[in-house]
PDB file of N, CA and C in Angstrom:
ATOM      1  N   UNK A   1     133.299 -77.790  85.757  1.00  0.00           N
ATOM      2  CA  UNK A   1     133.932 -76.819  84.884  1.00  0.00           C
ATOM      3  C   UNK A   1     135.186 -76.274  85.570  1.00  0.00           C
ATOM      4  N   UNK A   2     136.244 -76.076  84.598  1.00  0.00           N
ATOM      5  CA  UNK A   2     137.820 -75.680  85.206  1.00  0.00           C
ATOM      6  C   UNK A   2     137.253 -73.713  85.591  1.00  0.00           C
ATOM      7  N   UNK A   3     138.060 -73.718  86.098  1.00  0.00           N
ATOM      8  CA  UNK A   3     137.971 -71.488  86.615  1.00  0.00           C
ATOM      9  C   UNK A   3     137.839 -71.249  85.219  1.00  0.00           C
ATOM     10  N   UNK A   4     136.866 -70.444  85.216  1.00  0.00           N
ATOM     11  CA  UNK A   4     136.083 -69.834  83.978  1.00  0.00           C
ATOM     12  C   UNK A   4     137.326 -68.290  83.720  1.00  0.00           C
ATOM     13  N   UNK A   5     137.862 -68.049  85.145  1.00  0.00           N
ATOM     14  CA  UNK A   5     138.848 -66.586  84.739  1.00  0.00           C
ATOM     15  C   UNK A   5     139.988 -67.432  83.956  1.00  0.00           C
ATOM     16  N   UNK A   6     140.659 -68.641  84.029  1.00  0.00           N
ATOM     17  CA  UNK A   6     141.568 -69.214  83.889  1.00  0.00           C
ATOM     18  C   UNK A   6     141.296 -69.527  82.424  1.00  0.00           C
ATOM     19  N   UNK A   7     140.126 -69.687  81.934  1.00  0.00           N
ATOM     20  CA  UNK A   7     140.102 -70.565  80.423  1.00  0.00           C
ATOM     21  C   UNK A   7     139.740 -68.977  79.771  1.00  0.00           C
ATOM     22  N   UNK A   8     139.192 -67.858  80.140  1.00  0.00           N
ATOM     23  CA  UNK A   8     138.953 -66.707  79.743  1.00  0.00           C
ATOM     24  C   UNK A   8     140.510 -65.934  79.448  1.00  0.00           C
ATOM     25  N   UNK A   9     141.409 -66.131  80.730  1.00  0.00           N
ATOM     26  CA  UNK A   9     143.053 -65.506  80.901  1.00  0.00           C
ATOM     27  C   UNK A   9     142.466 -63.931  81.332  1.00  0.00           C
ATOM     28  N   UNK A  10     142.063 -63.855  82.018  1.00  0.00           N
ATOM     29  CA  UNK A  10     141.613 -62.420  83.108  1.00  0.00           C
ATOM     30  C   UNK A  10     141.601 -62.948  84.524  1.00  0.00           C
ATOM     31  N   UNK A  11     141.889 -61.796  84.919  1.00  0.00           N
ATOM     32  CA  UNK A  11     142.016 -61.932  86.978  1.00  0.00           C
ATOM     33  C   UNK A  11     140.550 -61.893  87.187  1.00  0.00           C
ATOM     34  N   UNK A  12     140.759 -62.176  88.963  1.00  0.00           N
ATOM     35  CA  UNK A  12     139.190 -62.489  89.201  1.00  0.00           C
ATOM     36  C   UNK A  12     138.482 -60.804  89.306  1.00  0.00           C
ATOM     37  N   UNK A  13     139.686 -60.200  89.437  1.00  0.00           N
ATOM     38  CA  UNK A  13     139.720 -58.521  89.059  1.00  0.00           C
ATOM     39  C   UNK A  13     139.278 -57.895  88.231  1.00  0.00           C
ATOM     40  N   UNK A  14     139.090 -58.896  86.980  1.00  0.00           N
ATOM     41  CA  UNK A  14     138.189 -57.986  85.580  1.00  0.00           C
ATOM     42  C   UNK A  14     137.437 -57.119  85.562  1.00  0.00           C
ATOM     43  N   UNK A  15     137.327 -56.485  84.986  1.00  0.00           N
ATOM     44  CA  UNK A  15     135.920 -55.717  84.385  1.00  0.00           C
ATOM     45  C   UNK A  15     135.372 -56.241  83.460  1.00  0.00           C
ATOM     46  N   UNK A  16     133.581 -56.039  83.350  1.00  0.00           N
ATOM     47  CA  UNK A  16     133.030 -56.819  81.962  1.00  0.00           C
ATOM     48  C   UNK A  16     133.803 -56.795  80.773  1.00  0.00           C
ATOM     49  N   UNK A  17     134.341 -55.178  80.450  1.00  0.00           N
ATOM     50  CA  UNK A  17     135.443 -55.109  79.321  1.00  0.00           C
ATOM     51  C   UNK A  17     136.145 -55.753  79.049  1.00  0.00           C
ATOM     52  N   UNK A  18     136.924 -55.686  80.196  1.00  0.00           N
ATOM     53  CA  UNK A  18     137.965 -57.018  79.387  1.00  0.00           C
ATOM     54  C   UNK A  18     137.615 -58.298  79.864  1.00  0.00           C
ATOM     55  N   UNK A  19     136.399 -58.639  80.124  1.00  0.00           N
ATOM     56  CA  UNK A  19     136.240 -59.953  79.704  1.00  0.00           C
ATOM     57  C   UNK A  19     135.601 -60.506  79.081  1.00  0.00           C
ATOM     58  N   UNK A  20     134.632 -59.310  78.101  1.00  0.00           N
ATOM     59  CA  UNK A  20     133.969 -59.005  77.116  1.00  0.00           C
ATOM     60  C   UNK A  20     134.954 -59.489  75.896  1.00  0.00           C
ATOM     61  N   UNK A  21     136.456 -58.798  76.055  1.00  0.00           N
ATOM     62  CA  UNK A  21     137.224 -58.532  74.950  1.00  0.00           C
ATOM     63  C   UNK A  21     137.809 -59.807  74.882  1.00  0.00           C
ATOM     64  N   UNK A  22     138.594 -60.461  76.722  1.00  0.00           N
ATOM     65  CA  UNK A  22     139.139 -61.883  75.874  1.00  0.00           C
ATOM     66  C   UNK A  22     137.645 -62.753  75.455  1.00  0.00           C
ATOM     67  N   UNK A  23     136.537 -63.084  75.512  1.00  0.00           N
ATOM     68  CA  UNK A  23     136.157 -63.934  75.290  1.00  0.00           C
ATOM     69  C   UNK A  23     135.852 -63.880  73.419  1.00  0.00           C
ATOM     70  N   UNK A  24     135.907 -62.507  72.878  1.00  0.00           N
ATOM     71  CA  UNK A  24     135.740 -61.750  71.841  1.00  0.00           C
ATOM     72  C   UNK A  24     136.946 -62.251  70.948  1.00  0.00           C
ATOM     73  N   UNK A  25     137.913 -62.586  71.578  1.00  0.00           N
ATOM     74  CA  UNK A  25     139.383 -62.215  70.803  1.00  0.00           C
ATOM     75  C   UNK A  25     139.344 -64.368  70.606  1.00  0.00           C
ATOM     76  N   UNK A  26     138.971 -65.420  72.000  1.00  0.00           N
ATOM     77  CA  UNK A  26     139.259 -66.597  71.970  1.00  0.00           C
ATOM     78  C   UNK A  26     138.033 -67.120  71.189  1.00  0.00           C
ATOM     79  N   UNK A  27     136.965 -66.733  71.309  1.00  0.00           N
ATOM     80  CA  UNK A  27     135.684 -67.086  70.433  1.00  0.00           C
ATOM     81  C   UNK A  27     135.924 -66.910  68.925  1.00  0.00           C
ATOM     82  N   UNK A  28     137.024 -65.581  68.502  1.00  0.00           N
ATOM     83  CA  UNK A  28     137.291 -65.488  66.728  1.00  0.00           C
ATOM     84  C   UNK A  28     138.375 -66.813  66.554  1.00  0.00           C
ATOM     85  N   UNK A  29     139.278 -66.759  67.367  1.00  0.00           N
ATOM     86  CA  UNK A  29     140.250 -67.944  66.904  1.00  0.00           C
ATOM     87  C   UNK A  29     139.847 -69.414  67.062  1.00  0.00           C
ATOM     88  N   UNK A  30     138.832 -69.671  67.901  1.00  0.00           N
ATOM     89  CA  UNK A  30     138.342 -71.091  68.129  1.00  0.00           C
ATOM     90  C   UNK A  30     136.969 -71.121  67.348  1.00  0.00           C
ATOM     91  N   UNK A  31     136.029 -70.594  66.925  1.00  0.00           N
ATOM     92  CA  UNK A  31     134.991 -70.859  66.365  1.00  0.00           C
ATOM     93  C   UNK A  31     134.856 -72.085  65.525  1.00  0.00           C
ATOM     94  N   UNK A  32     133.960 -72.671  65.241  1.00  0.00           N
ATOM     95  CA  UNK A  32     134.135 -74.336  65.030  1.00  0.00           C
ATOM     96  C   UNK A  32     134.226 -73.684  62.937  1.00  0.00           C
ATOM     97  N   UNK A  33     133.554 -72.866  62.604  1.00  0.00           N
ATOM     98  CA  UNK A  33     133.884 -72.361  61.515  1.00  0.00           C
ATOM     99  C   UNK A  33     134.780 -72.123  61.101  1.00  0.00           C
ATOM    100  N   UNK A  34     135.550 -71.468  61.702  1.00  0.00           N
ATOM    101  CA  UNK A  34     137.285 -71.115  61.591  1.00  0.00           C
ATOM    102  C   UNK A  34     138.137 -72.479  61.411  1.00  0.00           C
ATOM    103  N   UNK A  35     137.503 -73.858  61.973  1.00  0.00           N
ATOM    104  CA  UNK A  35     138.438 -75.066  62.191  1.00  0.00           C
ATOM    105  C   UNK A  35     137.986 -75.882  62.151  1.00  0.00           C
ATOM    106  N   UNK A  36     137.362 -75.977  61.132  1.00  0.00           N
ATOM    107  CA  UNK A  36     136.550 -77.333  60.628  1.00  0.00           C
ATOM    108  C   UNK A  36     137.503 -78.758  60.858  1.00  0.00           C
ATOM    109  N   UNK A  37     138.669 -78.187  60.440  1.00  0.00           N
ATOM    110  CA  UNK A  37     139.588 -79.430  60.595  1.00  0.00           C
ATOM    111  C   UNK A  37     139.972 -79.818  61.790  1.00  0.00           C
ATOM    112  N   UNK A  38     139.710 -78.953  62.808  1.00  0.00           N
ATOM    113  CA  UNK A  38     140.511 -79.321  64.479  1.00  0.00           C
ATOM    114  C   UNK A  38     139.035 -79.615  65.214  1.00  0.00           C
ATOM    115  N   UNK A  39     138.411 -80.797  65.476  1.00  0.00           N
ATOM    116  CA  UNK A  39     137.445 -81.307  66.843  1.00  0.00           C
ATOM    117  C   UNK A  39     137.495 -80.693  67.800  1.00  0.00           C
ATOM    118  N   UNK A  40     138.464 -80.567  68.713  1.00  0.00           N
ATOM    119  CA  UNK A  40     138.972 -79.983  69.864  1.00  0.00           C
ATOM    120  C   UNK A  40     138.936 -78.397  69.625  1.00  0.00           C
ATOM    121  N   UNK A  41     138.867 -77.981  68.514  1.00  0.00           N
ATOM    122  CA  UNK A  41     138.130 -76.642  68.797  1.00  0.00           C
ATOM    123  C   UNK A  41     136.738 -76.169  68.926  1.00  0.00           C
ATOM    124  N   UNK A  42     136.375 -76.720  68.483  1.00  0.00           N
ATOM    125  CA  UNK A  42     134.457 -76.936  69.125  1.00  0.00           C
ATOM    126  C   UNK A  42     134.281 -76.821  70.053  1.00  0.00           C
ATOM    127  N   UNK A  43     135.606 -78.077  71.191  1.00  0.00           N
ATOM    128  CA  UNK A  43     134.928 -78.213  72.834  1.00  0.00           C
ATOM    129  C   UNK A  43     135.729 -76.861  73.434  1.00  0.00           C
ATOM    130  N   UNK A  44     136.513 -76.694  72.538  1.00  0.00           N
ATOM    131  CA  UNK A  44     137.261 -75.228  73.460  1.00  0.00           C
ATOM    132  C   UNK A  44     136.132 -74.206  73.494  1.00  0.00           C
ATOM    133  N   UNK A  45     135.955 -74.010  72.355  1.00  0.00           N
ATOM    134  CA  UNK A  45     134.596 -72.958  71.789  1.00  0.00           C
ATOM    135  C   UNK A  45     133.798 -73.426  72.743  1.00  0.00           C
ATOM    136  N   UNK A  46     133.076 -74.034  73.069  1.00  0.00           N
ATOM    137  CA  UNK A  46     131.837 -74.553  73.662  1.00  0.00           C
ATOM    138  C   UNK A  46     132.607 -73.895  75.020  1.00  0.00           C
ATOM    139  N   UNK A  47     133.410 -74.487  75.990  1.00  0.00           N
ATOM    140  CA  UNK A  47     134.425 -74.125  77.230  1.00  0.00           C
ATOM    141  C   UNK A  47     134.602 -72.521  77.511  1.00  0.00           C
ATOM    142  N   UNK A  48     135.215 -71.932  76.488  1.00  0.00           N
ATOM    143  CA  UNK A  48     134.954 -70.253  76.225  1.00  0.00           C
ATOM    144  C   UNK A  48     133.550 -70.005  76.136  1.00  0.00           C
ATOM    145  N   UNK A  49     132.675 -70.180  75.725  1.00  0.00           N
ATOM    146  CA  UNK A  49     131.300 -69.696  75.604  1.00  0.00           C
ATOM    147  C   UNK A  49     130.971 -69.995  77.586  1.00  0.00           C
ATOM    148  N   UNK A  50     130.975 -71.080  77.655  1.00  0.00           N
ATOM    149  CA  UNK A  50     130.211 -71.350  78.973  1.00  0.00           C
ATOM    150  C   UNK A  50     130.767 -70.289  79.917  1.00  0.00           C
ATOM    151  N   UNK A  51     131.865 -70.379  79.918  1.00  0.00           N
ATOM    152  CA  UNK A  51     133.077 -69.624  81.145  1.00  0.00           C
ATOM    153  C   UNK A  51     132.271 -67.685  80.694  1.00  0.00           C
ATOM    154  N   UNK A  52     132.100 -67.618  79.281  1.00  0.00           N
ATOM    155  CA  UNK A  52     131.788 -66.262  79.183  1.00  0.00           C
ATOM    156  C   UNK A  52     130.199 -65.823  79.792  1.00  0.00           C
ATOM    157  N   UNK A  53     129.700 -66.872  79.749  1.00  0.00           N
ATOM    158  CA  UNK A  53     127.778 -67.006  79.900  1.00  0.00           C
ATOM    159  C   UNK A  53     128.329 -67.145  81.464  1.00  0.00           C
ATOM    160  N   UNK A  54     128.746 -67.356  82.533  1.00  0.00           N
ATOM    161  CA  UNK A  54     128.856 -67.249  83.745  1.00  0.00           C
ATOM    162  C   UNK A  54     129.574 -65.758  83.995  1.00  0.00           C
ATOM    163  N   UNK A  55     130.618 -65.288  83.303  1.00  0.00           N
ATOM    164  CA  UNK A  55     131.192 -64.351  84.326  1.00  0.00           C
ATOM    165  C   UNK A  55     130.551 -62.887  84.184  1.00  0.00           C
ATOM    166  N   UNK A  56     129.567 -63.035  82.599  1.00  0.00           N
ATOM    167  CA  UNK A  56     129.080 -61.446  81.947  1.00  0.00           C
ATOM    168  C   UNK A  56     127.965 -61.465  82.623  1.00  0.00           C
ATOM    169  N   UNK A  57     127.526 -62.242  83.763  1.00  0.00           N
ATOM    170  CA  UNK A  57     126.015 -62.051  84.386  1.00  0.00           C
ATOM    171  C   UNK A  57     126.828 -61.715  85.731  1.00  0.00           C
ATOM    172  N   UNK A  58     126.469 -61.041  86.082  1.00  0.00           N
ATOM    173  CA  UNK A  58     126.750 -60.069  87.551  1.00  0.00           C
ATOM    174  C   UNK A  58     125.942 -61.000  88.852  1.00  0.00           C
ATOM    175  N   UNK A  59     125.260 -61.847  88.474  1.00  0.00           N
ATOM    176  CA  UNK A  59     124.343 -62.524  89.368  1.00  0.00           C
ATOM    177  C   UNK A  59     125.270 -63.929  89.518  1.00  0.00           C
ATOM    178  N   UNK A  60     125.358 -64.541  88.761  1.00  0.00           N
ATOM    179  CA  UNK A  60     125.999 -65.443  88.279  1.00  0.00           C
ATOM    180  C   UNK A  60     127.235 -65.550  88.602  1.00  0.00           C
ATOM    181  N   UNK A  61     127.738 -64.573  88.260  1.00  0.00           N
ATOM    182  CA  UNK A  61     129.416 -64.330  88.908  1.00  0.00           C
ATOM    183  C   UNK A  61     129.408 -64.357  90.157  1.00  0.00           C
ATOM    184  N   UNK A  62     128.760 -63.408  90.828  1.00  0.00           N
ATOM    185  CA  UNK A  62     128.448 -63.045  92.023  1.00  0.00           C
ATOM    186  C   UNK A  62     128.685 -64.503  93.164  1.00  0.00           C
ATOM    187  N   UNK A  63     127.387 -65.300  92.488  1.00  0.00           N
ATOM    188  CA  UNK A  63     127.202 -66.608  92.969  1.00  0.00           C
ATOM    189  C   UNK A  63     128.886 -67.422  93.182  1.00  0.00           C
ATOM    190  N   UNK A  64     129.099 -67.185  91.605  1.00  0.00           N
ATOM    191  CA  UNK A  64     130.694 -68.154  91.801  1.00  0.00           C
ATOM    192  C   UNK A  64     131.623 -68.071  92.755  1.00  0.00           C
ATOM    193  N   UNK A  65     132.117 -66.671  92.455  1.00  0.00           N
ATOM    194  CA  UNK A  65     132.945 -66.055  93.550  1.00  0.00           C
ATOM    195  C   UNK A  65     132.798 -66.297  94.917  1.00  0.00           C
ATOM    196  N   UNK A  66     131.510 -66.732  95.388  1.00  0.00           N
ATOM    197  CA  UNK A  66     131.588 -66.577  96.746  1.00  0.00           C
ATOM    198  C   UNK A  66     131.635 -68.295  96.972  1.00  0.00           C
ATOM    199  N   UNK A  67     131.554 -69.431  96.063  1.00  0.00           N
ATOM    200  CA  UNK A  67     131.626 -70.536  96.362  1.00  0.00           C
ATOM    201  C   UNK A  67     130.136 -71.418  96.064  1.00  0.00           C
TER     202      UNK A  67
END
């Protein structure tokens, strides 16, 4: 998986908030509902979801960050 802050667009500096909010703001514009017609928004969607399911767990993050 590419840097989960990088496909999110937050520093490794975030707060849950705002990374609550971009994943909130890239999850409405990519949803596979929203773009039935674009494939490649599914795997983005899917890419945003994963990157968000790693950085909103404090354990998880934790883990990344350090390698």
């Amino acid at each position: 998986m590419a840097d989960p802050y990088s496909i999110l667009g937050v520093s490794k500096g975030a707060d849950e908030k705002a990374i609550k909010i971009a994943y909130r703001k890239l999850a409405k514009e990519l949803h596979p509902d929203k773009n039935k017609d674009n494939p490649k928004a599914s795997d983005r969607f899917s890419e945003v979801t994963q990157a968000y399911d790693l950085l909103s767990d404090a354990k998880k993050r934790g883990q990344y960050d350090r390698g």
